[in-house]
Protein backbone atom coordinates (compact mmCIF):
# COMPACT_ATOMS: atom_id res chain seq x y z
CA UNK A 1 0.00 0.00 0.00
CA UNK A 2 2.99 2.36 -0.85
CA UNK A 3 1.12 3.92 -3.45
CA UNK A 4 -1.93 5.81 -4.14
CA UNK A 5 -3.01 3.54 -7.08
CA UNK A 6 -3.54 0.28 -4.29
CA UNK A 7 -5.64 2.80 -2.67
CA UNK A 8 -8.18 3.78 -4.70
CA UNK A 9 -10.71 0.52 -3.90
CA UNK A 10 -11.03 2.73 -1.03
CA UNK A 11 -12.33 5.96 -3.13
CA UNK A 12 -14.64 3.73 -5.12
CA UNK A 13 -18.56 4.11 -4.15
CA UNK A 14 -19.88 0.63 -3.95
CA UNK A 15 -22.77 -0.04 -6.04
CA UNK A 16 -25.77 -2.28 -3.46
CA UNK A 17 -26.03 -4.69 -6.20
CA UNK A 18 -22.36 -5.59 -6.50
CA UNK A 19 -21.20 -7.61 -4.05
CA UNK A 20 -17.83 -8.29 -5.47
CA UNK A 21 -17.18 -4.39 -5.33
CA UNK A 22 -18.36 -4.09 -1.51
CA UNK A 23 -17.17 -6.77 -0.32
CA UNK A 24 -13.25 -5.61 -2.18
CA UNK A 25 -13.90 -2.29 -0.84
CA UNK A 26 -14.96 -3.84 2.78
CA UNK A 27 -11.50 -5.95 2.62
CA UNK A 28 -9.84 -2.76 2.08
CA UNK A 29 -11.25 -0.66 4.49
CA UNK A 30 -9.91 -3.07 7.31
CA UNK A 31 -6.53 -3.39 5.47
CA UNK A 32 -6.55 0.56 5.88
CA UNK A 33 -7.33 0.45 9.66
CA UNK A 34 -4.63 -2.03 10.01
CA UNK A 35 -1.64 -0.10 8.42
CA UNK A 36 -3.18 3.25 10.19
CA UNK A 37 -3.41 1.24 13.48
CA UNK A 38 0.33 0.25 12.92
CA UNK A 39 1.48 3.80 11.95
CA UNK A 40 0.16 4.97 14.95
CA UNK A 41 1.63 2.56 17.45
CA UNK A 42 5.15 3.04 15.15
CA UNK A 43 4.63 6.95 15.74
CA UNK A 44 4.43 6.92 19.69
CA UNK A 45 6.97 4.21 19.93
CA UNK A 46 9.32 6.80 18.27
CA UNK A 47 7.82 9.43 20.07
CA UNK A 48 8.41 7.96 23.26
CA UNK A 49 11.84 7.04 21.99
CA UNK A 50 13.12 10.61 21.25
CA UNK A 51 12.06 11.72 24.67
CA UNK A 52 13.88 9.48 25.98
CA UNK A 53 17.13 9.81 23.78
CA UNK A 54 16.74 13.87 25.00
CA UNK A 55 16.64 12.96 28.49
CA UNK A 56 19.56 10.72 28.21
CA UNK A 57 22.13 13.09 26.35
CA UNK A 58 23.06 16.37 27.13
CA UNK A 59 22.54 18.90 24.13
CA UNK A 60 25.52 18.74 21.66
CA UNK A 61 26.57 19.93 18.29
CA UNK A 62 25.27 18.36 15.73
CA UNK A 63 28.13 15.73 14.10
CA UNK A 64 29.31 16.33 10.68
CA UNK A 65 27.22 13.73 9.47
CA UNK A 66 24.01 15.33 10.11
CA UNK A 67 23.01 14.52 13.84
CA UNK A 68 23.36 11.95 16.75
CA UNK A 69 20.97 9.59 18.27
CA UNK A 70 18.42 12.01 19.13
CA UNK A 71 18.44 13.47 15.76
CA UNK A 72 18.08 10.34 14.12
CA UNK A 73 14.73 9.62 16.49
CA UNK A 74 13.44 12.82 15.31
CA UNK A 75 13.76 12.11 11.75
CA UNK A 76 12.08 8.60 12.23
CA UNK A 77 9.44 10.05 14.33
CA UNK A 78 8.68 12.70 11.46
CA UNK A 79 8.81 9.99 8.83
CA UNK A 80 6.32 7.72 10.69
CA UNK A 81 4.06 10.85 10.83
CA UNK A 82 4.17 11.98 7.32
CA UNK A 83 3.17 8.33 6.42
CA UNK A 84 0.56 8.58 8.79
CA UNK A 85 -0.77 11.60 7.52
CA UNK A 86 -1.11 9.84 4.09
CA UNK A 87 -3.96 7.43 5.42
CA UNK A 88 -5.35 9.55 8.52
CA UNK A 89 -6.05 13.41 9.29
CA UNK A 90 -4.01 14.89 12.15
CA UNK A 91 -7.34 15.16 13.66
CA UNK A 92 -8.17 12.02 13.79
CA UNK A 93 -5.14 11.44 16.27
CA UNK A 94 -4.30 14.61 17.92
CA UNK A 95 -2.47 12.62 21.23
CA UNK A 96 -0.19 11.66 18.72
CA UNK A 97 0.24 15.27 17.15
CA UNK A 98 0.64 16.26 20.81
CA UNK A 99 3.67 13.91 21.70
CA UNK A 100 5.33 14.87 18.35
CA UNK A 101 4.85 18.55 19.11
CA UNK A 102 6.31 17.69 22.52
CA UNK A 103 9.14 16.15 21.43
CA UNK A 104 10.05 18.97 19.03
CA UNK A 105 9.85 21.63 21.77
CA UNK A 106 6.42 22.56 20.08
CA UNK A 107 4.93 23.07 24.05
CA UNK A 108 2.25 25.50 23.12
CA UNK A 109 0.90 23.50 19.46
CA UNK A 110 1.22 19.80 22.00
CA UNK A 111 -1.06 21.64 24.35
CA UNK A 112 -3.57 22.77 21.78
CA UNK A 113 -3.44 19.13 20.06
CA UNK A 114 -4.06 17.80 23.57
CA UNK A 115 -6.81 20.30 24.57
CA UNK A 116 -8.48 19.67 21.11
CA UNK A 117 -8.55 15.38 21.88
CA UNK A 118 -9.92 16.01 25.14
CA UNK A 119 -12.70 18.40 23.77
CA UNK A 120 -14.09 15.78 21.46
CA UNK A 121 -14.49 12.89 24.36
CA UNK A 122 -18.01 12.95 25.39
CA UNK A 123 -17.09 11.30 28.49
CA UNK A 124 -15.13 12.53 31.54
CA UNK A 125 -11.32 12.72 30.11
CA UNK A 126 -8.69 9.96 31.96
CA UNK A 127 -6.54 11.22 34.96
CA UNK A 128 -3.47 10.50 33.09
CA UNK A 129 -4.85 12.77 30.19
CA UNK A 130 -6.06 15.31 32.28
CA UNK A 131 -1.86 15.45 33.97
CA UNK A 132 -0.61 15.48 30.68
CA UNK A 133 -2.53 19.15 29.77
């Protein structure tokens, strides 16, 4: 699913009568949950990651060729999320958005991301959300 072409089952409107066409289109639509699922658990993994290479080593020039650890992390993280992007809105996982703003020093865009997931729950938002904000 690297390319837009395997997507388009997914742009297709399925006609009642065909059940060929749904039930493609149906087999697709759970193939795209599954990669956006995985994108999303790859994205905090390497979120979580980066904080943790910035907490581990003290701020240093960047090496000749082109960054450390830490800078490495980054540019995974912001890989994963530009291929999640592809498949899902922003808005459609803004706790994500809000660790990858974190991570990049974005403080003030992670705590609108953050306030904007907790404003769509209907329910009471989690203690562990409501520490994050």
């Amino acid at each position: 699913l690297r390319h837009r072409a395997q997507a388009a089952p997914l742009a297709m409107a399925a006609d009642a009568d065909d059940s060929l066409l749904s039930a493609d289109k149906d087999a697709a639509t759970e193939l795209k949950e599954a990669l956006v699922s995985a994108l999303r658990t790859k994205a905090f993994s390497l979120a979580d990651l980066a904080k943790l290479d910035a907490q581990a080593a003290p701020p240093a020039p960047p090496a000749a060729d082109g960054g450390g650890g830490s800078a490495n992390a980054l540019r995974e993280l912001d890989g994963a999320m530009r291929a999640l992007h592809l498949w899902a809105p922003p808005t459609e996982h803004a706790k994500l958005s809000a660790a990858w703003h974190g991570v990049h020093g974005r403080h003030a865009l992670a705590l609108a991301a953050l306030d904007e997931a907790l404003g769509k729950e209907k329910s009471a938002p989690a203690k562990a959300d409501v520490e994050a904000k």
